[in-house]
Protein backbone atom coordinates (compact mmCIF):
# COMPACT_ATOMS: atom_id res chain seq x y z
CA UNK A 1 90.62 69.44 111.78
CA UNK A 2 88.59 66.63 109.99
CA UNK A 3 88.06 66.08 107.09
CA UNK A 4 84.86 67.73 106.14
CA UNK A 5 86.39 70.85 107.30
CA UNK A 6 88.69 70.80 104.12
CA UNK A 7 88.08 71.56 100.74
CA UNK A 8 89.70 69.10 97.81
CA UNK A 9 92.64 69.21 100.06
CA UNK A 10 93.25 72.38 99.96
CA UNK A 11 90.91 75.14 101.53
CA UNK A 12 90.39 74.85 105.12
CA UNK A 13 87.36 76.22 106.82
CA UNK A 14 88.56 77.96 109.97
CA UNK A 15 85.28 79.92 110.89
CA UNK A 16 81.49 80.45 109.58
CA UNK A 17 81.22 84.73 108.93
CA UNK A 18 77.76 84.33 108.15
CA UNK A 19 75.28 82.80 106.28
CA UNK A 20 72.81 83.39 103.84
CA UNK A 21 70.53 82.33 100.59
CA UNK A 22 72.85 81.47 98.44
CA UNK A 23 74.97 79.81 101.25
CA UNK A 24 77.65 80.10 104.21
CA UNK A 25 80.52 82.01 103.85
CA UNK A 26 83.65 80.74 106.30
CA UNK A 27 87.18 82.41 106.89
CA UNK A 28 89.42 79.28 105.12
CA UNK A 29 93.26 79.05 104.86
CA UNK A 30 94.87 78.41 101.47
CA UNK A 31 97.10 75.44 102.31
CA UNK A 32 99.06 75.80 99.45
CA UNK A 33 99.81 79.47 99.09
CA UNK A 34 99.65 79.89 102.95
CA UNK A 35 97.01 82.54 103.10
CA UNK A 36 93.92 83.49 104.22
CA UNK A 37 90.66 83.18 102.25
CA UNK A 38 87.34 83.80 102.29
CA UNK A 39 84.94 80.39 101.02
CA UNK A 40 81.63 80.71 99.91
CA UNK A 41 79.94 77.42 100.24
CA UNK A 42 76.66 77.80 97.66
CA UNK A 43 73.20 76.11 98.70
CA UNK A 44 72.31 72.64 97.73
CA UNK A 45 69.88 74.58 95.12
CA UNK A 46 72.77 74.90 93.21
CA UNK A 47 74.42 70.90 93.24
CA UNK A 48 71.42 68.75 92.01
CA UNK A 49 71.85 69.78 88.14
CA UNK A 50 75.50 69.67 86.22
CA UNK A 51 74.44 72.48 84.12
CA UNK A 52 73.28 74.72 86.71
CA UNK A 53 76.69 73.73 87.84
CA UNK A 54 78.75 74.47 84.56
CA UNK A 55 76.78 77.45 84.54
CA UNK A 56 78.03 78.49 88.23
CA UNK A 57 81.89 78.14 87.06
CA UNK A 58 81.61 80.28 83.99
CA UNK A 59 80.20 83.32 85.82
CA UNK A 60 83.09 82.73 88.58
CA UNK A 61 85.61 82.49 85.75
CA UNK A 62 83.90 85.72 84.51
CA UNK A 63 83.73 87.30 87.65
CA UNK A 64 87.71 86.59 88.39
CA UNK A 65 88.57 88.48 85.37
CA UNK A 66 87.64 91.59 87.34
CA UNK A 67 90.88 93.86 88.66
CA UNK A 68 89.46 96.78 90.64
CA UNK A 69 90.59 97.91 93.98
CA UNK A 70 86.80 98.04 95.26
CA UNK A 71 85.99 94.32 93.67
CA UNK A 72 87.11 91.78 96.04
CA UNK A 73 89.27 89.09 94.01
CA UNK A 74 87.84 85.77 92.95
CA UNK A 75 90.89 83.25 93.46
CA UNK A 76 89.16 80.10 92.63
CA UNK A 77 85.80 77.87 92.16
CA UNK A 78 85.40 74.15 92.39
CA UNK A 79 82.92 71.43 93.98
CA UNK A 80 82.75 69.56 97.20
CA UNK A 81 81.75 66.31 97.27
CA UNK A 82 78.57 65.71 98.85
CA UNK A 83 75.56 63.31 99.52
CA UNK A 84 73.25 65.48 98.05
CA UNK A 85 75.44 66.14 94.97
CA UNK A 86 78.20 67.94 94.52
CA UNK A 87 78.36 71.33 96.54
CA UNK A 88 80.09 74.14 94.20
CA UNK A 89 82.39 76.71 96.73
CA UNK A 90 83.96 80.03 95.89
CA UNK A 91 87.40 80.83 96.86
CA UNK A 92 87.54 84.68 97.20
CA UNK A 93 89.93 87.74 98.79
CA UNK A 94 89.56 87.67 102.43
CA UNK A 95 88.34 91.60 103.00
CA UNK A 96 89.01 92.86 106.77
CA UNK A 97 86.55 95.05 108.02
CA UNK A 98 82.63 95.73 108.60
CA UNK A 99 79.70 95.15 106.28
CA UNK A 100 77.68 98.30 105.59
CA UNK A 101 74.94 96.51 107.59
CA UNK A 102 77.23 96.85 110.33
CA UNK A 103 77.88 99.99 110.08
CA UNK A 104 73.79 100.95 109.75
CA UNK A 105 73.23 99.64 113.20
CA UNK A 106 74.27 102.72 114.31
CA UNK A 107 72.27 105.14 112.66
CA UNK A 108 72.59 106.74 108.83
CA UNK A 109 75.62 107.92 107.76
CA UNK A 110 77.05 111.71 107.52
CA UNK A 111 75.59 112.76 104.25
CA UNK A 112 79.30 113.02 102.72
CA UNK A 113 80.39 109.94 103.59
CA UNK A 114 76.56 108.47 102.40
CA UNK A 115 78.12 109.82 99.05
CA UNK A 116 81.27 109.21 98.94
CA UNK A 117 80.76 105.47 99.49
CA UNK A 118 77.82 105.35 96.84
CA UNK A 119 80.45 106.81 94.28
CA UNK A 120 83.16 104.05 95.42
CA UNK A 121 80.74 101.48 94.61
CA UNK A 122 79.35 102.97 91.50
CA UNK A 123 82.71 102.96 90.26
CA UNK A 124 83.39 99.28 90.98
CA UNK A 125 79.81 98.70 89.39
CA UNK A 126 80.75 100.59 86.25
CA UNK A 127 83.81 98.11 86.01
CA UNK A 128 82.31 95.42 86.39
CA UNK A 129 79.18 96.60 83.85
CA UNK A 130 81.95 97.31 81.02
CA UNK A 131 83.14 93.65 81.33
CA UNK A 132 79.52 92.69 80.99
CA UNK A 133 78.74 91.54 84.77
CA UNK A 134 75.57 92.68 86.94
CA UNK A 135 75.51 92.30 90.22
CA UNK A 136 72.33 91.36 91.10
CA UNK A 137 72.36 91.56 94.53
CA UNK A 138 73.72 94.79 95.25
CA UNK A 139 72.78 95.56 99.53
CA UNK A 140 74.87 96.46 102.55
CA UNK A 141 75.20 92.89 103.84
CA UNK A 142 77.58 92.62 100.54
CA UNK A 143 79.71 96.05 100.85
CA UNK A 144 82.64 96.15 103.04
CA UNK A 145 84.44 98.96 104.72
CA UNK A 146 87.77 98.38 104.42
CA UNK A 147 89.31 101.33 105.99
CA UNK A 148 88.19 104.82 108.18
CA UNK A 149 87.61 106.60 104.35
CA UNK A 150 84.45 106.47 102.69
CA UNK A 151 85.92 105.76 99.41
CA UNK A 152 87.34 102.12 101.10
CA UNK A 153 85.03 99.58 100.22
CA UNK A 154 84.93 96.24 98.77
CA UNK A 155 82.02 95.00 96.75
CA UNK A 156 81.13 91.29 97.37
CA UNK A 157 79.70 88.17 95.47
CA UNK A 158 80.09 89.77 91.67
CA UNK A 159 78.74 86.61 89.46
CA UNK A 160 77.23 84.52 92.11
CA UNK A 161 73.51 86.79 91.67
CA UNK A 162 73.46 85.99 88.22
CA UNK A 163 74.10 81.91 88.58
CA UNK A 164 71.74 81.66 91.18
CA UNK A 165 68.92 83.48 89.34
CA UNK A 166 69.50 81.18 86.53
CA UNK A 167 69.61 78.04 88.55
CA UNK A 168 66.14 79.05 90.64
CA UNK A 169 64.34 79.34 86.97
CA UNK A 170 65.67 76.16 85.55
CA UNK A 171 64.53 74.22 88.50
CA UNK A 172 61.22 75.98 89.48
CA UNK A 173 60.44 76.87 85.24
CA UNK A 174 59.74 80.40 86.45
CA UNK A 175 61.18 83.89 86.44
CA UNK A 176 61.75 84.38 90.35
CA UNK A 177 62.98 86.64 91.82
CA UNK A 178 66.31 85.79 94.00
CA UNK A 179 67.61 88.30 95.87
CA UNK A 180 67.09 91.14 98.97
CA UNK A 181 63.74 92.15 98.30
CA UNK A 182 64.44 95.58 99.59
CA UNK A 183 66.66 95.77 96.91
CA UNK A 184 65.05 94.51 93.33
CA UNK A 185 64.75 96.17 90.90
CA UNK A 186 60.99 96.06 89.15
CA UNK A 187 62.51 94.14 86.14
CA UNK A 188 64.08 91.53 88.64
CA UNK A 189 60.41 91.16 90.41
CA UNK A 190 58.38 90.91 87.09
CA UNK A 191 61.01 88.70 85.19
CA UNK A 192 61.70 90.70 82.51
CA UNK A 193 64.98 91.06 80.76
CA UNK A 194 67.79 92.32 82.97
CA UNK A 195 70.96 94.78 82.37
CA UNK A 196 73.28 97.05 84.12
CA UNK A 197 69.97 99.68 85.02
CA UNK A 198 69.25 96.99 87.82
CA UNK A 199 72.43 97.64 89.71
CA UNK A 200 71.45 101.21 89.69
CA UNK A 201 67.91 101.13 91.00
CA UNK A 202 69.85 99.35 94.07
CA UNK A 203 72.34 101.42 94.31
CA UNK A 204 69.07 103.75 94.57
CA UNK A 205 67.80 101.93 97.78
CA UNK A 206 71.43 101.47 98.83
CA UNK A 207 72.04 105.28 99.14
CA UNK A 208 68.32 106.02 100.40
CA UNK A 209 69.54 103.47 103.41
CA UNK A 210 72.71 104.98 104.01
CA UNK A 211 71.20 108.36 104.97
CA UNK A 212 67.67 107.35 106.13
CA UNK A 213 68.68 104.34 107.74
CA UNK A 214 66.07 102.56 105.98
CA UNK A 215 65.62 101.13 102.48
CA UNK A 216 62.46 102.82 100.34
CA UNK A 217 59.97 100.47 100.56
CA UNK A 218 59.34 98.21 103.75
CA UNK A 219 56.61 95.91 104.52
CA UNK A 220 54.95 93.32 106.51
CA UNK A 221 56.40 90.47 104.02
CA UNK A 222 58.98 89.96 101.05
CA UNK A 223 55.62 90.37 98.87
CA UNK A 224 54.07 93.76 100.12
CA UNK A 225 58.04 95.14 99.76
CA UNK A 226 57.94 94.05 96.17
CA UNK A 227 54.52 95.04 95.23
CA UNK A 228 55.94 98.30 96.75
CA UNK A 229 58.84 98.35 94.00
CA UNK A 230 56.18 97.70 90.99
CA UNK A 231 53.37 99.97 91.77
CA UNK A 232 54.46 102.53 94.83
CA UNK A 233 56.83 105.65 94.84
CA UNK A 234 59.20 105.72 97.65
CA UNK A 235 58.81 108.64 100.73
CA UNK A 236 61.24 111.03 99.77
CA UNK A 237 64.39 111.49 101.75
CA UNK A 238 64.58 114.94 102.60
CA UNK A 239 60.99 114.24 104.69
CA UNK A 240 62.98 111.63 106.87
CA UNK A 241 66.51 113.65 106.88
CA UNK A 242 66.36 117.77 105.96
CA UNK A 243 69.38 117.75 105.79
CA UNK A 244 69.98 115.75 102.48
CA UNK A 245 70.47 118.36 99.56
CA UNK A 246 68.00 118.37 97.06
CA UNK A 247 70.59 117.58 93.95
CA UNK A 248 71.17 114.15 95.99
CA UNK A 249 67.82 113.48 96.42
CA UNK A 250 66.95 113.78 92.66
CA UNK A 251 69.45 111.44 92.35
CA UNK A 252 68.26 108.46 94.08
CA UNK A 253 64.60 109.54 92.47
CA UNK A 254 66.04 109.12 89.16
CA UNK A 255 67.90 105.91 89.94
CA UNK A 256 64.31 104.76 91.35
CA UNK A 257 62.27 105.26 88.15
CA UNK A 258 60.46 102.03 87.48
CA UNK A 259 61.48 102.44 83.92
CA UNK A 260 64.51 101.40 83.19
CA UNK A 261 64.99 103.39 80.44
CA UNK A 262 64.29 106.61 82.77
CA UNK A 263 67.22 105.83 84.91
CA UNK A 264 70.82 107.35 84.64
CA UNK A 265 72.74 105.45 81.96
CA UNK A 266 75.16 103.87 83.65
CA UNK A 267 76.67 104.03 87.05
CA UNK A 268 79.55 106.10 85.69
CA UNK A 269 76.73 109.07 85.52
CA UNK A 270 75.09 108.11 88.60
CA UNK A 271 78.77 108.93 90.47
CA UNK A 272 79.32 112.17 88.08
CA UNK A 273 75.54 113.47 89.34
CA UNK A 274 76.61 112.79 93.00
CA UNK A 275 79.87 113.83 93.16
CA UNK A 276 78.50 117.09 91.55
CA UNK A 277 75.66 117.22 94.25
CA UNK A 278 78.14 116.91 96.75
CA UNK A 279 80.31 119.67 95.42
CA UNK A 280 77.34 122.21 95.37
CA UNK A 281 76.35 121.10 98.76
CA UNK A 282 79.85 122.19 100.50
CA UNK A 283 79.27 125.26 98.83
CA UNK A 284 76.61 126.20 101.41
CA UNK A 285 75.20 129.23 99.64
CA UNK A 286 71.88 130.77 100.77
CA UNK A 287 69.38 131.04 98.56
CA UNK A 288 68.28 134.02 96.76
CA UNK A 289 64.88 136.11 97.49
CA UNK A 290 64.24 135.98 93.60
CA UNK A 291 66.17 133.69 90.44
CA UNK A 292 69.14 135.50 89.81
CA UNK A 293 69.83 135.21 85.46
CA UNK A 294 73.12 134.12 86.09
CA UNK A 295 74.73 132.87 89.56
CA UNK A 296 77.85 134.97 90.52
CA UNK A 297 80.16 135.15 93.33
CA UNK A 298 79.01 138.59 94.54
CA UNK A 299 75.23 136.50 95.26
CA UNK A 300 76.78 134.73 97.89
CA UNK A 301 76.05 137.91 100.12
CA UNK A 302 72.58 138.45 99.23
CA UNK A 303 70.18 138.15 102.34
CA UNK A 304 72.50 138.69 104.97
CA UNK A 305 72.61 135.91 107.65
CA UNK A 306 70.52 133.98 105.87
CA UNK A 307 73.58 131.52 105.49
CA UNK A 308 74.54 131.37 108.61
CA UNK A 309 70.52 129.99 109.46
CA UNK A 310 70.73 127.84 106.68
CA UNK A 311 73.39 125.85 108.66
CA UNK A 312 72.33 126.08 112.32
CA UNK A 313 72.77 122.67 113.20
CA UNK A 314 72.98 120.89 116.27
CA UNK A 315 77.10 120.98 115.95
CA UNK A 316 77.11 124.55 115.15
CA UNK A 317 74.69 125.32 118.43
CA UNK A 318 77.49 122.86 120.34
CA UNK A 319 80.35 125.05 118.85
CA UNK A 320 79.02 128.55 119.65
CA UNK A 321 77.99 127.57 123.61
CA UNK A 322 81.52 126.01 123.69
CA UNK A 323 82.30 129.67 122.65
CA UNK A 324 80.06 131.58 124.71
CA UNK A 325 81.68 129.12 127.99
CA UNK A 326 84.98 129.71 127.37
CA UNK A 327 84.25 133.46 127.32
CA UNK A 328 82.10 133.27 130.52
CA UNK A 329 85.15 130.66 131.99
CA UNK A 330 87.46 133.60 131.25
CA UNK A 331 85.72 136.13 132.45
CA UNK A 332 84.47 134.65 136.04
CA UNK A 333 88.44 133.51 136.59
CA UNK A 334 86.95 130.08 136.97
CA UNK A 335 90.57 129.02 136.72
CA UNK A 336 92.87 131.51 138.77
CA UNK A 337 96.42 131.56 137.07
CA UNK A 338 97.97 134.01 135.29
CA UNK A 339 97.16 132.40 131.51
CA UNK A 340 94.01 130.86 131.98
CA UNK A 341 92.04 134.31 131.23
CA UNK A 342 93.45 135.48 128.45
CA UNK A 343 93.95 131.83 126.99
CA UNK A 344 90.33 131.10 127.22
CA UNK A 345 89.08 134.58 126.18
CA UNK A 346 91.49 134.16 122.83
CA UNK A 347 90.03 130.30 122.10
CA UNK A 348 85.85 131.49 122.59
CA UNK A 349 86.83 134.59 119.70
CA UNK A 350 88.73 132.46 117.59
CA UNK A 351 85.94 129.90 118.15
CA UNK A 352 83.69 132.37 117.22
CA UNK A 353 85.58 133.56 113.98
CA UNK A 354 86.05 129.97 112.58
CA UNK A 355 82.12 128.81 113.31
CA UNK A 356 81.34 129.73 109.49
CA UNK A 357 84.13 128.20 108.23
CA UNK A 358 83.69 124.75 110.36
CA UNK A 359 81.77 123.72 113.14
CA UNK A 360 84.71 121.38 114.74
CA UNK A 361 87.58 123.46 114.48
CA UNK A 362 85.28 126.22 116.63
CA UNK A 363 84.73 122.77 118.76
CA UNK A 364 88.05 122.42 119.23
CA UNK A 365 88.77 125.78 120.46
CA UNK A 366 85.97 126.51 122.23
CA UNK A 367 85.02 123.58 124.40
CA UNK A 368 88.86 123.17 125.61
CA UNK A 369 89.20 125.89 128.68
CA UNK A 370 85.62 125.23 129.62
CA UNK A 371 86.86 121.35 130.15
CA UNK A 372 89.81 122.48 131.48
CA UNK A 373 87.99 124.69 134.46
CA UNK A 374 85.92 122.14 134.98
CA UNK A 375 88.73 119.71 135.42
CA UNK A 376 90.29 122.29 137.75
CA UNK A 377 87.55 122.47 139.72
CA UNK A 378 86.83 118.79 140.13
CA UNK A 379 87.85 116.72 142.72
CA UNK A 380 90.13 113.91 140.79
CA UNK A 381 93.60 115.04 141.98
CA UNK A 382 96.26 113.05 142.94
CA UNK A 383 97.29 115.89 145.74
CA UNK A 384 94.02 114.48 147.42
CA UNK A 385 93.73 111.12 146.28
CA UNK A 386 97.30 109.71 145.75
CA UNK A 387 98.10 106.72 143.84
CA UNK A 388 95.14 104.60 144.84
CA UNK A 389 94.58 101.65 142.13
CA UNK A 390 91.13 103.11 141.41
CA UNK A 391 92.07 106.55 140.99
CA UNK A 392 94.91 105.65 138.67
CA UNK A 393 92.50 103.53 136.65
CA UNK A 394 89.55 106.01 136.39
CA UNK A 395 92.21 108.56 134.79
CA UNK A 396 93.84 105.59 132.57
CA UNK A 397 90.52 104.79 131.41
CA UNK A 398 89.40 108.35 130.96
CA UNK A 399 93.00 108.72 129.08
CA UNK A 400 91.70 105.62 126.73
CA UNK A 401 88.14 107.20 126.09
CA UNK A 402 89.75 110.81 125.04
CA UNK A 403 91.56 108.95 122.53
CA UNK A 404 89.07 106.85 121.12
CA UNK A 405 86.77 110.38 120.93
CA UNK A 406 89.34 111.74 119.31
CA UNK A 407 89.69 109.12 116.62
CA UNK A 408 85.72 109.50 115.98
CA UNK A 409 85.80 112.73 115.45
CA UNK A 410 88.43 112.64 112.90
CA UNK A 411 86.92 109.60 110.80
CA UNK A 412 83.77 112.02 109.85
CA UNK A 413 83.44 113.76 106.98
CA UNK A 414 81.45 116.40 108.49
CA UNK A 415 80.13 117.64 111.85
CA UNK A 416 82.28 115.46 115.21
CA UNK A 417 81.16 117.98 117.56
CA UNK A 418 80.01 115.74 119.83
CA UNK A 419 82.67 113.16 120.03
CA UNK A 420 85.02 116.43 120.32
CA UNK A 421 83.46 117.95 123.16
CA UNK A 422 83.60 114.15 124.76
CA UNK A 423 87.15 114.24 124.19
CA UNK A 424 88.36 117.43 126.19
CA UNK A 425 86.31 116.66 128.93
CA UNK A 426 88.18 113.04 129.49
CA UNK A 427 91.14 114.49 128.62
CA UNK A 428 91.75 117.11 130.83
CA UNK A 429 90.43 115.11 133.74
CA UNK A 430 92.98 112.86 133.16
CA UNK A 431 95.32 115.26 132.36
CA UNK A 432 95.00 117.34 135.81
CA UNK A 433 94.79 113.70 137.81
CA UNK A 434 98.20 112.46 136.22
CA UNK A 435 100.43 115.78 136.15
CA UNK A 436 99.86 116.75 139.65
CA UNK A 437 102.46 119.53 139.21
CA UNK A 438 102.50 123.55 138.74
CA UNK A 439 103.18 122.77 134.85
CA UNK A 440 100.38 120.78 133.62
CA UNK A 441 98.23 124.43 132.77
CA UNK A 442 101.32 124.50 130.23
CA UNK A 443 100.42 121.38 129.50
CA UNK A 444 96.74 121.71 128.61
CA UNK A 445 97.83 124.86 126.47
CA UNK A 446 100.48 122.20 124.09
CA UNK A 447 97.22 120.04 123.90
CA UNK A 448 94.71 122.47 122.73
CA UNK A 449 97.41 124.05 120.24
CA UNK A 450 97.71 120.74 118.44
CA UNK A 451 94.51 119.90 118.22
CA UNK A 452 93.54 123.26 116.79
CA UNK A 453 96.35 123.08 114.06
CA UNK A 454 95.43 119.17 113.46
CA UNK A 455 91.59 120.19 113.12
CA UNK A 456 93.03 122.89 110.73
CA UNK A 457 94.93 120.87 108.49
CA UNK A 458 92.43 118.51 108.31
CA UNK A 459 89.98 120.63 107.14
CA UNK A 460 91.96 122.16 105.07
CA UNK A 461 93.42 119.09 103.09
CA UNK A 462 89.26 118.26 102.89
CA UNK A 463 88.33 121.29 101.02
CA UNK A 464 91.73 121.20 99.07
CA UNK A 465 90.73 117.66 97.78
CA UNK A 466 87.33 118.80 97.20
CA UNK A 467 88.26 121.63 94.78
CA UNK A 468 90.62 119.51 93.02
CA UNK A 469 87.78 116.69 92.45
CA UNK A 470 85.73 119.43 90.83
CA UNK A 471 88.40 120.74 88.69
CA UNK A 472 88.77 117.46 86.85
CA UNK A 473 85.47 117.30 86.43
């Protein structure tokens, strides 16, 4: 590579990841230590004054003192020559994975895992707030998911926020505001004096996003957004998604007070308030005709059915016809062997049984012997159509989809019904086009077996965790 592709001789930029603001970020290699890095190569707002400069290094020196697994490591900071002036460039931990931005092209998240991630970064916030740091700049476009768990992120570009702010007033002699405007805090927009309570109106419009799948305030321009921050109050969430419980979406009200001083504390009670939300929400008690003086276990039963209502989703309407087809399956001998009746008639009760208790497992056991008669009764068999290249790779491919549905499914937090019922149907066509023998009934049977104790035990370990969260709180 050439030279302007290396850093003082030692960072090489192998690939631009994106760019922004404050500059371009590029996968590098460490030359020295042989590994991968990630280089952030700031703006030429930053090189024209040696202050501004000095300025950048100390918050980078600041922000490297930080040891949390959701902060991602600062390794190093130095300057680039350049015609312009020197170009200051942040060497940081190379993080694997998608942005939260990412992630939002596909639609809000499930309300746990909206949660669950807002308490990962809260907690990496409060870390960084007790070593005196503010973000700045917290948005999705700086959050990576590191793993399939909500609680794997990484939070991005601690320090820089606070350098660049700085460096914009010197230069321009005003207070303005750098930064996502969908994601300022009123103080940021009006210049005022700045603390911790800014990361947490963000982390307001960071969880409204995540389960809305759009920040609070939106406009034609950057200015009508932040006019919106100083003087509007933000649609609530439960009118763009019922299904967010009302203790969450006090929560993000609270962290969106224009008042600083009206907000949560700091972002170690923000993650106690949702954590606690979240707890009460899995609880999924109906509510009472009247106030009860005192909550009990015995009001769990008042208004019968109620509860059930109260959860009629679209999952739980895909379990129970999953149920309700299995039963009809059984009961028409869609499938004519000596197992398939009784098989299917024991998966729709069981399926029936479990719906309260979870949505997939019922899923699981319902929507399995309706595939499977429809696979039976379909014409991809290999009795008929042999080996044939295009056969073969229609049930390889279905094979390939059935796993990757599978795999969906089990990185929710909650509901999957829908990736689950995708899943039995390509995998008992491929199933019944690959074992073209008497024994691949049996076969089917193993399948839906262990993927009824897997859904089981994963449930299971969920509400186990869950409980044990609570206790030590």
């Amino acid at each position: 590579m050439g030279r302007d592709k290396v850093l003082s001789d030692r960072y090489e930029l192998v690939e631009r990841l994106g760019q922004g603001g404050m500059g371009t970020v590029h996968r590098g290699v460490d030359r020295q230590l042989r590994r991968t890095v990630a280089v952030k190569l700031l703006s030429s707002a930053l090189a024209h004054d040696p202050q501004s400069r000095a300025r950048f290094r100390r918050e980078a020196h600041a922000a490297a003192a930080l040891n949390h697994p959701a902060v991602a490591t600062v390794h190093d900071v130095g300057e680039e020559p350049d015609p312009d002036g020197p170009r200051p460039y942040l060497v940081m931990e190379y993080v694997p994975g998608t942005t939260l931005a990412e992630a939002l092209r596909d639609g809000p998240l499930p309300v746990a895992e909206a949660i669950e991630t807002a308490c990962a970064v809260l907690d990496a916030l409060q870390h960084s707030h007790e070593h005196g740091i503010v973000h700045r700049d917290i948005k999705p476009s700086n959050i990576m998911r590191t793993g399939p768990g909500p609680g794997a992120v990484k939070v991005l570009d601690f320090g820089i926020a606070k350098a660049f702010t700085e460096t914009a007033t010197r230069i321009t002699g005003s207070g303005a505001a750098i930064g996502t405007p969908a994601y300022l805090s009123p103080e940021q927009i009006s210049g005022a004096e700045i603390d911790h309570r800014a990361d947490l109106y963000a982390m307001g419009c960071l969880l409204h996003e995540l389960l809305t799948g759009q920040p609070p305030f939106h406009g034609a321009s950057p200015f009508a957004v932040m006019h919106q921050h100083l003087f509007a109050e933000p649609e609530p969430v439960s009118r763009l998604r019922p299904q967010v419980p009302p203790a969450v979406e006090a929560v993000i009200q609270r962290a969106l007070r224009k008042d600083p001083k009206e907000r949560f504390t700091d972002a170690r009670q923000m993650g106690a308030a949702l954590a606690d939300a979240l707890e009460r929400s899995v609880m999924a008690t109906a509510p009472a005709p009247a106030p009860l003086p005192a909550p009990t276990p015995s009001g769990r039963r008042s208004a019968p059915g109620s509860g059930f209502v109260s959860r009629l989703t679209v999952d739980s309407v895909l379990a129970l016809s999953g149920c309700l087809l299995a039963l009809l399956c059984a009961r028409g001998h869609v499938v004519e062997t000596a197992h398939f009746g009784w098989a299917a008639t024991a998966a729709g009760l069981l399926g029936m049984v479990t719906l309260p208790w979870s949505t997939r497992l019922s899923c699981v056991l319902g929507w399995g012997p309706v595939a499977e008669a429809v696979a039976v009764n379909s014409e991809l068999r290999r009795a008929n159509d042999g080996w044939a290249h295009s056969y073969v790779g229609i049930a390889a491919l279905l094979a390939l989809t059935a796993v990757c549905c599978l795999a969906s499914a089990a990185r929710r937090t909650e509901g999957g019904a829908g990736p689950l019922v995708a899943f039995w149907f390509c995998a008992t066509a491929s199933v019944w086009y690959l074992l073209d023998d008497l024994h691949k009934l049996f076969v089917f049977y193993l399948l839906l077996s262990l993927t009824a104790v897997a859904t089981l035990a994963w449930e299971t370990t969920v509400r186990v965790r869950r409980r044990g969260g609570r206790t030590a709180e």
